[in-house]
N, C-alpha and C. Protein backbone atom coordinates (compact mmCIF):
# COMPACT_ATOMS: atom_id res chain seq x y z
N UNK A 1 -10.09 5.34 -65.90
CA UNK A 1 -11.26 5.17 -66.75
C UNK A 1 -12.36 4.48 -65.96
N UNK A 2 -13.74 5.41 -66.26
CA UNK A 2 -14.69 4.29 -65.16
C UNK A 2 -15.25 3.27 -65.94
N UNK A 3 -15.51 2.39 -65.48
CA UNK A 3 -16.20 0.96 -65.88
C UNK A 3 -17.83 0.90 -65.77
N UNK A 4 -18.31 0.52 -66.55
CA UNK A 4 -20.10 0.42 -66.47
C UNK A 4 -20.66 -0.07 -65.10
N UNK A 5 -21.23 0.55 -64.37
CA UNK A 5 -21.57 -0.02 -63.06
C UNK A 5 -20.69 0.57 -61.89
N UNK A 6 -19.43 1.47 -62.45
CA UNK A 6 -18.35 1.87 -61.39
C UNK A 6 -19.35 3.47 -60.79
N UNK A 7 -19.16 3.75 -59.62
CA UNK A 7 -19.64 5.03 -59.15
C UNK A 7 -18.82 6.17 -59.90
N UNK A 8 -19.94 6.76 -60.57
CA UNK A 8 -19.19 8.37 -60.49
C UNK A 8 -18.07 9.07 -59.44
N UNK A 9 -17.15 9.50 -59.69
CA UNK A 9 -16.46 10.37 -58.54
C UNK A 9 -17.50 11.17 -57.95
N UNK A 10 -17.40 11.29 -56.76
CA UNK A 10 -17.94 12.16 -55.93
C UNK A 10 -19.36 11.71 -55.76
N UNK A 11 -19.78 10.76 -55.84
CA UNK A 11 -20.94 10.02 -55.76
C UNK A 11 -21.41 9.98 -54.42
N UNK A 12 -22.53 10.80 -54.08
CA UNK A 12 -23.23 10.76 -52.51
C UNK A 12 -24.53 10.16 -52.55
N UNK A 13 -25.00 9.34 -51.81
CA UNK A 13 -26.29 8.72 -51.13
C UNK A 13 -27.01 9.21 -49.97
N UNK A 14 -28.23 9.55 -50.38
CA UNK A 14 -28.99 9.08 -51.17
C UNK A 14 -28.86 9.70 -52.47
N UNK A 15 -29.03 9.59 -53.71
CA UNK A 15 -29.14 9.77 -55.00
C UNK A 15 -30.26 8.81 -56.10
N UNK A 16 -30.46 10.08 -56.80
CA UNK A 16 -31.37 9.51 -58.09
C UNK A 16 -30.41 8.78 -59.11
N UNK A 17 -30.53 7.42 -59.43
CA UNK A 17 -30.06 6.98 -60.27
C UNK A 17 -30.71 6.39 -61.45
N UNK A 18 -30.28 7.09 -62.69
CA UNK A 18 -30.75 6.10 -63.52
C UNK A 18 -30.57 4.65 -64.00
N UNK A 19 -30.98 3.70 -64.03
CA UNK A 19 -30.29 2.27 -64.44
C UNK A 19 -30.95 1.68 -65.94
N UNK A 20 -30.17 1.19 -66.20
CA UNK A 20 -30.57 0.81 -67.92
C UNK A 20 -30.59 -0.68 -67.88
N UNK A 21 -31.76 -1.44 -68.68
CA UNK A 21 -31.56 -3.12 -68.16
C UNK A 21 -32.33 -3.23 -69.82
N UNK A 22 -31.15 -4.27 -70.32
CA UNK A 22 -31.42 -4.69 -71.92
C UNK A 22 -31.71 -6.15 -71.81
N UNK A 23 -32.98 -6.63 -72.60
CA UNK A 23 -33.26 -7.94 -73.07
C UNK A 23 -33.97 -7.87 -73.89
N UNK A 24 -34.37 -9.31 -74.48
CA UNK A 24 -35.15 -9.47 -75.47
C UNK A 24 -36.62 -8.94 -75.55
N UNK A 25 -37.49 -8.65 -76.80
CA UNK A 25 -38.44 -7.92 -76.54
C UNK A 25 -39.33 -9.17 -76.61
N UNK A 26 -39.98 -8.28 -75.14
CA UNK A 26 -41.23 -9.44 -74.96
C UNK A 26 -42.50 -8.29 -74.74
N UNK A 27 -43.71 -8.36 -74.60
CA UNK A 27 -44.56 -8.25 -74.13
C UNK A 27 -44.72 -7.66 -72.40
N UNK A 28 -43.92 -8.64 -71.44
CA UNK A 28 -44.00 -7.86 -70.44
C UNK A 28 -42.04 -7.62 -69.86
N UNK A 29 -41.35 -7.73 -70.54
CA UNK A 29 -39.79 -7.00 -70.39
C UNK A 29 -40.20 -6.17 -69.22
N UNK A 30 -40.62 -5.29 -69.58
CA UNK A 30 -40.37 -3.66 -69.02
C UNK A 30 -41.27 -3.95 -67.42
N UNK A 31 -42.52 -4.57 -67.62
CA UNK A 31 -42.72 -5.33 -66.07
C UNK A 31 -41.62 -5.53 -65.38
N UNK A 32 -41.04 -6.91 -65.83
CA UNK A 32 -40.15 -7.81 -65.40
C UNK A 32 -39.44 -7.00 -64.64
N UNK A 33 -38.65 -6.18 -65.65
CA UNK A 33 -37.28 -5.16 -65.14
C UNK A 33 -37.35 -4.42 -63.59
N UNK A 34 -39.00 -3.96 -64.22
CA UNK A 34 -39.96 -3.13 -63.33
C UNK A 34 -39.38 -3.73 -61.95
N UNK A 35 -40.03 -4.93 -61.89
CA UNK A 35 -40.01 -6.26 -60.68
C UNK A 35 -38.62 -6.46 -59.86
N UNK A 36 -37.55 -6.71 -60.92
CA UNK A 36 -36.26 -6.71 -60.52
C UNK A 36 -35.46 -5.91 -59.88
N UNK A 37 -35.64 -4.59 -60.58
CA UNK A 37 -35.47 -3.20 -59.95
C UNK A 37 -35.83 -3.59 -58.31
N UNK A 38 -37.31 -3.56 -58.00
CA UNK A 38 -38.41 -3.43 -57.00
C UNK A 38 -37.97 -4.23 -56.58
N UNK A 39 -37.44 -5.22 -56.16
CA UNK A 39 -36.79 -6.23 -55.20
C UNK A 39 -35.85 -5.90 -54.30
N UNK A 40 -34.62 -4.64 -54.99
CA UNK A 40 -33.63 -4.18 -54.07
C UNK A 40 -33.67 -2.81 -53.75
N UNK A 41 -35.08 -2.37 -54.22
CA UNK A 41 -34.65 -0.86 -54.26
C UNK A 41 -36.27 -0.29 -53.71
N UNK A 42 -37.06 -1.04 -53.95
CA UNK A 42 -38.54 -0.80 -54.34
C UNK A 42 -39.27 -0.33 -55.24
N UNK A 43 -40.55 -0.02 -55.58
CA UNK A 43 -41.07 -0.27 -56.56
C UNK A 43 -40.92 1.19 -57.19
N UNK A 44 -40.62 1.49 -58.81
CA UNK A 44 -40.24 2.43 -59.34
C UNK A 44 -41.67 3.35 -59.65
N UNK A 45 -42.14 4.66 -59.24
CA UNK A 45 -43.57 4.79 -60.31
C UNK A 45 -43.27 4.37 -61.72
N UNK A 46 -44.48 4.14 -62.68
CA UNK A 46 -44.68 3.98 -64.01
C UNK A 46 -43.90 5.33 -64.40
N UNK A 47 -44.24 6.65 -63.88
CA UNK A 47 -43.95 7.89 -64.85
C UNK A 47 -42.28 7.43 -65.10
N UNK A 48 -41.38 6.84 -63.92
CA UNK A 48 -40.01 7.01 -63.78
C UNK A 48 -39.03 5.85 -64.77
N UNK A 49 -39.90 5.50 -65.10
CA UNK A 49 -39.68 3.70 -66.56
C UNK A 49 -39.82 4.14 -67.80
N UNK A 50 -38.92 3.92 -68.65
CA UNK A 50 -38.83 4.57 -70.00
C UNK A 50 -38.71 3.08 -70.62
N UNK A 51 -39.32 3.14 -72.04
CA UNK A 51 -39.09 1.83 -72.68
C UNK A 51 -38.32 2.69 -73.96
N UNK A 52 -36.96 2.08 -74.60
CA UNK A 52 -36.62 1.81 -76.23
C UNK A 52 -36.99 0.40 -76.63
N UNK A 53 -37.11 0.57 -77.88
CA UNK A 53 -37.19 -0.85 -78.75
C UNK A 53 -36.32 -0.61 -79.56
N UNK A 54 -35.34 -1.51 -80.01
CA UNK A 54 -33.95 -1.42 -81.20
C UNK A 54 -34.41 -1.11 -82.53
N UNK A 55 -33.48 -0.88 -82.91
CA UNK A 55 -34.17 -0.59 -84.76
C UNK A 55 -34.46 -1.78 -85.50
N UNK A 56 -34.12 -2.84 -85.05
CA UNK A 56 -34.49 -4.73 -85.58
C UNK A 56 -35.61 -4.87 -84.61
N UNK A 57 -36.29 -4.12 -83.52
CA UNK A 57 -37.12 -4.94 -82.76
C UNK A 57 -36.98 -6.21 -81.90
N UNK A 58 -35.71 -7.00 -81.63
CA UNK A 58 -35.43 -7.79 -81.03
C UNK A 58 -35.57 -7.30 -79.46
N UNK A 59 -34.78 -6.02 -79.47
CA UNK A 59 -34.46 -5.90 -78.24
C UNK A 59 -35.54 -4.38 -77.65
N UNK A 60 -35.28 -4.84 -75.80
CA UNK A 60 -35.79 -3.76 -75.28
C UNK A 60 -34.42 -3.47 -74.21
N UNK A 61 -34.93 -1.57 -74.24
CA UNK A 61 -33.49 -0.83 -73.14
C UNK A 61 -35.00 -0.28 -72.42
N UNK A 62 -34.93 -0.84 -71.22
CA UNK A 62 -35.84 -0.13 -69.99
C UNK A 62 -35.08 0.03 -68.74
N UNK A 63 -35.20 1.65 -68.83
CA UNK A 63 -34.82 2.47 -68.31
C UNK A 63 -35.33 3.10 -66.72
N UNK A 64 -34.97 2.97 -65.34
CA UNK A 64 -35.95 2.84 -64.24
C UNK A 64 -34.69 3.55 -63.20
N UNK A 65 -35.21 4.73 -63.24
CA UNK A 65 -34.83 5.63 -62.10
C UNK A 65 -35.63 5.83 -60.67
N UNK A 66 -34.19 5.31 -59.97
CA UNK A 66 -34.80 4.57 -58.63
C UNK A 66 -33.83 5.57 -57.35
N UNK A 67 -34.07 5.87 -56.48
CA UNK A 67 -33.34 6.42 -55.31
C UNK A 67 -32.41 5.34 -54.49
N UNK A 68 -30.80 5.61 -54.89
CA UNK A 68 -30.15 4.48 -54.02
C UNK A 68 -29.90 5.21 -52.52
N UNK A 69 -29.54 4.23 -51.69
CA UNK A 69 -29.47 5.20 -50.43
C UNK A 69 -27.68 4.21 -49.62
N UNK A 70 -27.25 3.72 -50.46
CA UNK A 70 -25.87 3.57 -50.40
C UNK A 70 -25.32 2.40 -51.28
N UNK A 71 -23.85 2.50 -51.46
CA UNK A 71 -23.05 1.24 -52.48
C UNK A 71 -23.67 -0.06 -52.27
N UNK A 72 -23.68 -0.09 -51.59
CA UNK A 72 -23.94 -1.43 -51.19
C UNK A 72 -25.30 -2.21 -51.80
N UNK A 73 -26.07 -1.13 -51.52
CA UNK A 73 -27.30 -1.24 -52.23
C UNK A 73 -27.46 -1.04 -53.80
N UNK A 74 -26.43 -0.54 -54.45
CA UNK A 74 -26.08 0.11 -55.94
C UNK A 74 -25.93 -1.41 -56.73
N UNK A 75 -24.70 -1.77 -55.38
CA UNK A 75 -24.24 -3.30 -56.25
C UNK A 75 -24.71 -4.41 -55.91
N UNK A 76 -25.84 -4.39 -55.21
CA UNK A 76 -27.30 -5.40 -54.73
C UNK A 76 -28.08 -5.63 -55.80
N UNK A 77 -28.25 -4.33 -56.25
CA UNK A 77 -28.91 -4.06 -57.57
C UNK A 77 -28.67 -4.65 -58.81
N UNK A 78 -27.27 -4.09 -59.20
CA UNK A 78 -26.47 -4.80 -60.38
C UNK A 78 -26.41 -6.35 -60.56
N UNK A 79 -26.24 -7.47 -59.26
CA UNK A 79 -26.15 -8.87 -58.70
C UNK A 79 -27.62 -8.98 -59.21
N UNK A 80 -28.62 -8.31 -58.71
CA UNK A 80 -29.66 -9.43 -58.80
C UNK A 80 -30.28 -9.19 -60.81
N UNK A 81 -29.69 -8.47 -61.18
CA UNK A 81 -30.24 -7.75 -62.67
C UNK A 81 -28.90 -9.10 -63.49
N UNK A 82 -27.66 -9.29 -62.72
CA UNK A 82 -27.16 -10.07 -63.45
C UNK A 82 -27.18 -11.37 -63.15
N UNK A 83 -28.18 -11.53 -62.22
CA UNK A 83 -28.52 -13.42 -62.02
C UNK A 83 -29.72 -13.67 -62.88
N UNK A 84 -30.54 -12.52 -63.16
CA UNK A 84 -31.22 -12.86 -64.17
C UNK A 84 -31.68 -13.50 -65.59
N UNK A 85 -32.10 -14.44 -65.74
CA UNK A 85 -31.73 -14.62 -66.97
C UNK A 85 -32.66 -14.30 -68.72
N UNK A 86 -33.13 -13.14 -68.14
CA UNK A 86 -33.94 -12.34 -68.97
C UNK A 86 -33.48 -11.13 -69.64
N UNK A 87 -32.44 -10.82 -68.85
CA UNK A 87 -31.36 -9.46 -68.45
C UNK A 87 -30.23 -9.67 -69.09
N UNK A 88 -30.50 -8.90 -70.68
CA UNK A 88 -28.83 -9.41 -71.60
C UNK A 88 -27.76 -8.84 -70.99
N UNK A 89 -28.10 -7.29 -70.69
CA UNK A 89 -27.35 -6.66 -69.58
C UNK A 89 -27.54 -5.51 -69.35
N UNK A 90 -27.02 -4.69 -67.89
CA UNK A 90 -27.84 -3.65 -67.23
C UNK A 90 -26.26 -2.47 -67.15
N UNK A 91 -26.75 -1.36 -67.50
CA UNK A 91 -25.71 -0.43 -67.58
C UNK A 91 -25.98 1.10 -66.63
């Protein structure tokens, strides 16, 4: 069974990945994420960032498809989204 964050079988790099990063709704969330992303991966265009808002409005799922170019860098990614503390959590 794979685990949230585990590679797909047959998973080759470079690849388009989508990444999903949930927190509270603020005003600039989807920046932030934006930012976090852009630290290990670089900066995402706007077109490639999707925002949800929950059906209570508490929360935001922003969504930022980024090109990884190996594991290492996949789970660079995941580390710095979960030292965050803005970042309820990233799937």
């Amino acid at each position: 069974m794979d685990l949230p964050g585990d590679p797909p079988v047959g998973f080759t790099y470079p690849v388009e990945y989508p990444i999903k990063i949930f927190g509270l709704a603020g005003d600039d969330f989807a920046e932030h994420a934006r930012r976090l992303v852009a630290r290990v991966v670089g900066l995402a265009p706007p077109e490639l960032v999707t925002v949800r808002i929950s059906a209570g409005g508490k929360y935001h799922s922003v969504t930022v498809v980024v090109v990884l170019t190996s594991e290492p860098q996949r789970l660079a990614l995941y580390d710095a989204l979960r030292a965050d503390p803005r970042v309820v959590h990233a799937l």
